[in-house]
Protein backbone atom coordinates (compact mmCIF):
# COMPACT_ATOMS: atom_id res chain seq x y z
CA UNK A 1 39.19 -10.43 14.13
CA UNK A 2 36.89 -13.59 15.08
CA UNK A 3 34.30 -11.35 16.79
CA UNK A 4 34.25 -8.66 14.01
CA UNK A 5 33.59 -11.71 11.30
CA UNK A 6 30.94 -13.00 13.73
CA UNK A 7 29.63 -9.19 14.12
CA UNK A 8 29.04 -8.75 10.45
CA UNK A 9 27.46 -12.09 9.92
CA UNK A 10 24.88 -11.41 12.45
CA UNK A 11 24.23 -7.71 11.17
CA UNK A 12 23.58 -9.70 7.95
CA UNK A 13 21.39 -12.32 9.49
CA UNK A 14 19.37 -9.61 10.74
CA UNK A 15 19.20 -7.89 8.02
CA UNK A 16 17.80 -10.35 5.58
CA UNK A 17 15.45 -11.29 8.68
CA UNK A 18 14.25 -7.59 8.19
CA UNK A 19 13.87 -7.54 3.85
CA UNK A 20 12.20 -11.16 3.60
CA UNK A 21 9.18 -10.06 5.25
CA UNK A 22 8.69 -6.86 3.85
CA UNK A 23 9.37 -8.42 -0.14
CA UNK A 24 6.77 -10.95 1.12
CA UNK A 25 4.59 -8.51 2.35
CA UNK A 26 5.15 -6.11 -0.74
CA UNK A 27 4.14 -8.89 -3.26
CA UNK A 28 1.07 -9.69 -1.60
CA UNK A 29 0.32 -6.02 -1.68
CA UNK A 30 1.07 -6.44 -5.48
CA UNK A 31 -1.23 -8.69 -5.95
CA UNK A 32 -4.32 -7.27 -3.80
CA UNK A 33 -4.09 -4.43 -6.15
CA UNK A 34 -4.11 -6.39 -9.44
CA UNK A 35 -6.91 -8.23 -8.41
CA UNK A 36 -8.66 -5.05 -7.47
CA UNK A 37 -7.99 -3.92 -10.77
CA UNK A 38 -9.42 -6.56 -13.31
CA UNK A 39 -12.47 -6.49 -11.06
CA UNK A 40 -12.92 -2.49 -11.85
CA UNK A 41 -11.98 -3.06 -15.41
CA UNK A 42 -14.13 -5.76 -15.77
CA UNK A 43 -17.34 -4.03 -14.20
CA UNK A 44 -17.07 -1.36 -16.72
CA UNK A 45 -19.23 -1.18 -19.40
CA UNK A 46 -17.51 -0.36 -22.24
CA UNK A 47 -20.39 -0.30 -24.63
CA UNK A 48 -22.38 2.07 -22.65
CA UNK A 49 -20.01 4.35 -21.17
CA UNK A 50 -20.58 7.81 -22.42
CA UNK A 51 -17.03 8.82 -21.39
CA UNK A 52 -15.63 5.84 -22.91
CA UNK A 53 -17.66 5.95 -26.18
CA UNK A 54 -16.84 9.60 -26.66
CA UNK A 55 -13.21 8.71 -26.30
CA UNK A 56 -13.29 5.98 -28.69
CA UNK A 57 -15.61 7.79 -31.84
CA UNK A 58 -13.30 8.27 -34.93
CA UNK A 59 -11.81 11.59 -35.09
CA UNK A 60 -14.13 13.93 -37.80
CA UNK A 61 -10.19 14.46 -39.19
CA UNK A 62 -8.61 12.34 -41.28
CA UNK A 63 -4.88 11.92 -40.21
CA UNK A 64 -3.43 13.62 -43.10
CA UNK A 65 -5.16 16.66 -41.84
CA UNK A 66 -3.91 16.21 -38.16
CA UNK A 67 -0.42 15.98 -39.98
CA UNK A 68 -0.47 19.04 -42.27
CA UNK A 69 -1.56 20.68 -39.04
CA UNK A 70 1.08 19.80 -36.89
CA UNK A 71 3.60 20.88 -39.56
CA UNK A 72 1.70 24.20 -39.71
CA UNK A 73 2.29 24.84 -36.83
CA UNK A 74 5.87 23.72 -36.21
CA UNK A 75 6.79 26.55 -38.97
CA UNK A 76 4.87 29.63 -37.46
CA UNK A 77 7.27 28.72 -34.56
């Protein structure tokens, strides 16, 4: 009984040997990649973008018409 109590505790030593490194390692991962980020988002230029400003110009419908639309639609089907 003494060495299966000795057994587990070192199968949980090890184990927690194994995770700490890798949660450490995954963080730090983490946080490379939102540091990557706001640079990329930050270098964009937002004003000038032609994808951008295409995506952000007002719709030419106004959002009553989008709506009677929609429910149009949902009662051919």
């Amino acid at each position: 009984m003494k060495h299966m109590k000795m057994a587990v505790m070192a199968a949980c030593a090890m184990i927690l040997l194994f995770i700490s490194p890798r949660a450490v390692f995954a963080a730090g991962i983490g946080e490379t990649v939102s540091q990557e980020t706001v640079k990329e988002l930050q270098a964009i230029d937002y004003e000038n973008n032609e994808t951008i400003r295409n995506l952000l110009v007002p719709s030419r419908y106004s959002l009553s018409e989008k709506l009677n639309k929609k429910t149009e639609i949902a009662q051919t089907l």
